[in-house]
C-alpha atoms as a PDB file:
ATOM      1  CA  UNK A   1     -96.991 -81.401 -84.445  1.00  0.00           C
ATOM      2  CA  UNK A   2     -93.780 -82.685 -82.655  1.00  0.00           C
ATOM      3  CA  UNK A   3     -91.763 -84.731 -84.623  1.00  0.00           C
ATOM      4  CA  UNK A   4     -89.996 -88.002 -82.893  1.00  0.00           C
ATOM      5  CA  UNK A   5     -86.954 -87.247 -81.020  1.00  0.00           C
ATOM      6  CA  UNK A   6     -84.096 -89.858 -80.987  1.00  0.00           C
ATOM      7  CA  UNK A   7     -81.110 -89.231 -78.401  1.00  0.00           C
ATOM      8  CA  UNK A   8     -77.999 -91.514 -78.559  1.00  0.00           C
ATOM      9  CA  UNK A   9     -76.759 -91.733 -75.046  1.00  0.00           C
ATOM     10  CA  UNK A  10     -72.126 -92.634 -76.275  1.00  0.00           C
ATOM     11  CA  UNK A  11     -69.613 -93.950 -74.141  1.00  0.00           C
ATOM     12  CA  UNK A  12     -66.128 -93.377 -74.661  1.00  0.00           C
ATOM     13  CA  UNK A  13     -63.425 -90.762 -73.817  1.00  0.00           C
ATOM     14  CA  UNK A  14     -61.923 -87.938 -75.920  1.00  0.00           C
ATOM     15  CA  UNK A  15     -58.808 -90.613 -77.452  1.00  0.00           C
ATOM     16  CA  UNK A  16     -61.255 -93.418 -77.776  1.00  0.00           C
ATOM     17  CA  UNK A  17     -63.895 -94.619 -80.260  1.00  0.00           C
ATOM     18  CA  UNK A  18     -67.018 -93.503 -79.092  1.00  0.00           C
ATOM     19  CA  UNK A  19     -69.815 -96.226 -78.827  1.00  0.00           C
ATOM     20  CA  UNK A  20     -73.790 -96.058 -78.364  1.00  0.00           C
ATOM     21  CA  UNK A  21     -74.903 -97.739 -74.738  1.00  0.00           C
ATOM     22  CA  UNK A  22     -78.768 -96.647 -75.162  1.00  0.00           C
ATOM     23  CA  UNK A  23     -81.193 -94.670 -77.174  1.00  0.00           C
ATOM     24  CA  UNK A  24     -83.743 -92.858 -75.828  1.00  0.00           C
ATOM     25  CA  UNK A  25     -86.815 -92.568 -78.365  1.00  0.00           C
ATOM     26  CA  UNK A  26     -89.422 -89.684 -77.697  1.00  0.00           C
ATOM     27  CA  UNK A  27     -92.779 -90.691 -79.725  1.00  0.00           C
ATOM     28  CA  UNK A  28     -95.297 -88.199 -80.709  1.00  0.00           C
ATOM     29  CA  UNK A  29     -98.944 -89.175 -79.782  1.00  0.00           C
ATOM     30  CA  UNK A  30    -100.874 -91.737 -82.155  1.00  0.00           C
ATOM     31  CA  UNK A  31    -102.398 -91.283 -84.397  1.00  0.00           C
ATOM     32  CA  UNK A  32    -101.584 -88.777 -86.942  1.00  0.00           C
ATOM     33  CA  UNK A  33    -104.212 -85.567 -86.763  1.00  0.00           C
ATOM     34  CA  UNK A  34    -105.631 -85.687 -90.171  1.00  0.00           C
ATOM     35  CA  UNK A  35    -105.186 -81.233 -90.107  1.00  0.00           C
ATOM     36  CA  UNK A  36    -101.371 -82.461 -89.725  1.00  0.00           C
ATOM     37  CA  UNK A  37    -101.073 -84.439 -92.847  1.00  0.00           C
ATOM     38  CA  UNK A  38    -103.102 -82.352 -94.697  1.00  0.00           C
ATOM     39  CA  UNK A  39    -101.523 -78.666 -93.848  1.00  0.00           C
ATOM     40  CA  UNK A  40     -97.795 -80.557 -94.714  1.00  0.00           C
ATOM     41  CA  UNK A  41     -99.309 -82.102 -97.958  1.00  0.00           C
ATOM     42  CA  UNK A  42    -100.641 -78.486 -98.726  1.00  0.00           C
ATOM     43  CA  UNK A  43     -96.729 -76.734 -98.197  1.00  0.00           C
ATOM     44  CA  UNK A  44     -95.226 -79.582 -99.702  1.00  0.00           C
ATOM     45  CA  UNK A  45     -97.165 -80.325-103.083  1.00  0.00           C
ATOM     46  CA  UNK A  46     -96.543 -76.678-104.283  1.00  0.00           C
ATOM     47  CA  UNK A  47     -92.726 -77.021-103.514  1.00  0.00           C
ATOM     48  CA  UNK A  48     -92.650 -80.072-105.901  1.00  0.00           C
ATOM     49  CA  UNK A  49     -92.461 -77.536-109.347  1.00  0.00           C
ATOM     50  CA  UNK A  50     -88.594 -76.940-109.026  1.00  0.00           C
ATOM     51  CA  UNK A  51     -86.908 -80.450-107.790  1.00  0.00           C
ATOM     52  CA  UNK A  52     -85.170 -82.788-109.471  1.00  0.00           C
ATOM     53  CA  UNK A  53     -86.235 -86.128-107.349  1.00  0.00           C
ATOM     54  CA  UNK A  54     -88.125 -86.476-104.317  1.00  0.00           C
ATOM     55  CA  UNK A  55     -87.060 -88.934-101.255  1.00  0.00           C
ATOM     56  CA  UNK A  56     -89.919 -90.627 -98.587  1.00  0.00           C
ATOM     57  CA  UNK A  57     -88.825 -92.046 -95.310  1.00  0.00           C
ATOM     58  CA  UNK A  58     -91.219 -93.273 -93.907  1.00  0.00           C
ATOM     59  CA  UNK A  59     -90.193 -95.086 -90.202  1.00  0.00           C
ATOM     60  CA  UNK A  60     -93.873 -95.401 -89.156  1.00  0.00           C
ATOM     61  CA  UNK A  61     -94.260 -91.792 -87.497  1.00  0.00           C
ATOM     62  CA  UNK A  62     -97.979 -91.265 -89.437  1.00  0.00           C
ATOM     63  CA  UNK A  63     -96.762 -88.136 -91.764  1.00  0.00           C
ATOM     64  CA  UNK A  64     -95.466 -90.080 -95.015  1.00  0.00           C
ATOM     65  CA  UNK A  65     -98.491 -92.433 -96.328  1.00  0.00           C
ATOM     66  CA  UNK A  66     -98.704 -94.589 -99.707  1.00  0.00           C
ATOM     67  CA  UNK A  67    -101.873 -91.400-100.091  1.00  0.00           C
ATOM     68  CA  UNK A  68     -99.224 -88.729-100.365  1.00  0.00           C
ATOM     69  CA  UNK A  69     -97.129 -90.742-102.019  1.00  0.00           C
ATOM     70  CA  UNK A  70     -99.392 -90.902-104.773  1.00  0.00           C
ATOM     71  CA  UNK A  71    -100.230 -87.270-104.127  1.00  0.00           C
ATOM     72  CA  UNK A  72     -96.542 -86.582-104.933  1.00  0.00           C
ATOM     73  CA  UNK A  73     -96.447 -89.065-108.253  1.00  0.00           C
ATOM     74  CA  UNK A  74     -99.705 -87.413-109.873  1.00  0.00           C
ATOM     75  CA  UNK A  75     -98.521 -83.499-108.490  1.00  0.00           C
ATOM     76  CA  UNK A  76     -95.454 -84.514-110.597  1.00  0.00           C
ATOM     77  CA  UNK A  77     -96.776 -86.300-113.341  1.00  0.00           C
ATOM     78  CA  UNK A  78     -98.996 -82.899-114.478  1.00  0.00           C
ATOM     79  CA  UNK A  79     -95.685 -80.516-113.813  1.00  0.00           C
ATOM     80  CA  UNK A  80     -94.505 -80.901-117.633  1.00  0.00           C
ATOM     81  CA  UNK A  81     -90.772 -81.075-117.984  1.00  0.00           C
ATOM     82  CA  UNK A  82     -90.684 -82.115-121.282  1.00  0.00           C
ATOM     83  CA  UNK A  83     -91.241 -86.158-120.497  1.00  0.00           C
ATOM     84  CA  UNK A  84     -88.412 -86.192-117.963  1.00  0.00           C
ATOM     85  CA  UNK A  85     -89.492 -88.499-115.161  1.00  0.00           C
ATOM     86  CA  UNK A  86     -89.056 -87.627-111.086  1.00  0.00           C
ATOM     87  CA  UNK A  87     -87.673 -89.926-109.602  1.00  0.00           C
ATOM     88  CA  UNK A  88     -89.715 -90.141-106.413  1.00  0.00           C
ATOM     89  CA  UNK A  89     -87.825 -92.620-103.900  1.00  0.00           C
ATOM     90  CA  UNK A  90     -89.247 -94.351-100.988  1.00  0.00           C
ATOM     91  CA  UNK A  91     -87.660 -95.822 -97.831  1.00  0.00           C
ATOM     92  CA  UNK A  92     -90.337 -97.352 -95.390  1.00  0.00           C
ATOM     93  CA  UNK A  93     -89.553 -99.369 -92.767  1.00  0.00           C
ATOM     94  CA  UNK A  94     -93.516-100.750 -92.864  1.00  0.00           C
ATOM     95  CA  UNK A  95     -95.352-101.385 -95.784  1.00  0.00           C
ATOM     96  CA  UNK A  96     -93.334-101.410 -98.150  1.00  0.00           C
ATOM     97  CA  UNK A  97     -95.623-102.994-100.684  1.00  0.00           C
ATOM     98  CA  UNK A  98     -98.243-100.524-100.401  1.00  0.00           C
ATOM     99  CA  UNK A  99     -95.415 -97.647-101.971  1.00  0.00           C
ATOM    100  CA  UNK A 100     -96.031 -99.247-105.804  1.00  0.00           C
ATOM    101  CA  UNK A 101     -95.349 -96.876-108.475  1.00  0.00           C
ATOM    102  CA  UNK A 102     -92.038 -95.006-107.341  1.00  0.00           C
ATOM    103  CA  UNK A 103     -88.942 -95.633-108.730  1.00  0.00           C
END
């Protein structure tokens, strides 16, 4: 899977403040493979047991979904530390309402 690629094309010399002209946005393809989500859901939920809060951004690229959102609340919900809540923080730039539940 190939992530997006953003490049900021700057104008400005060395003794001046620099300043974005354009941006050139590389997409992946659409959508999502399902195999994608699910291999980075499988290295990710296992990684969950030692953090201390967990951050989505989400800018519409297919890989963060309100389903692994709630993947990530209930993985963290069974890990036991002693009633301590994760705070599991979400910053979508689409559907936002469908990310209920996080802090």
């Amino acid at each position: 899977y190939r992530t997006p690629v953003k490049t900021r094309i700057l104008a400005g010399g060395v003794h001046s403040a620099k300043q974005q002209v354009v941006r050139i946005d590389r997409e992946t393809d659409w959508p999502l493979p399902a195999e994608v989500a699910r291999a980075f859901a499988a290295q990710l939920l296992p990684a969950l047991a030692d953090c201390d809060a967990v951050l989505l951004s989400d800018y519409g690229s297919g890989l963060v979904t309100p389903e692994l959102a709630t993947a990530i609340r209930d993985t963290l919900s069974r890990r036991g530390r002693g009633g301590a809540a994760v705070p599991v923080v979400v910053d979508s730039r689409y559907r936002l309402l469908d990310y209920r539940g996080l802090t």
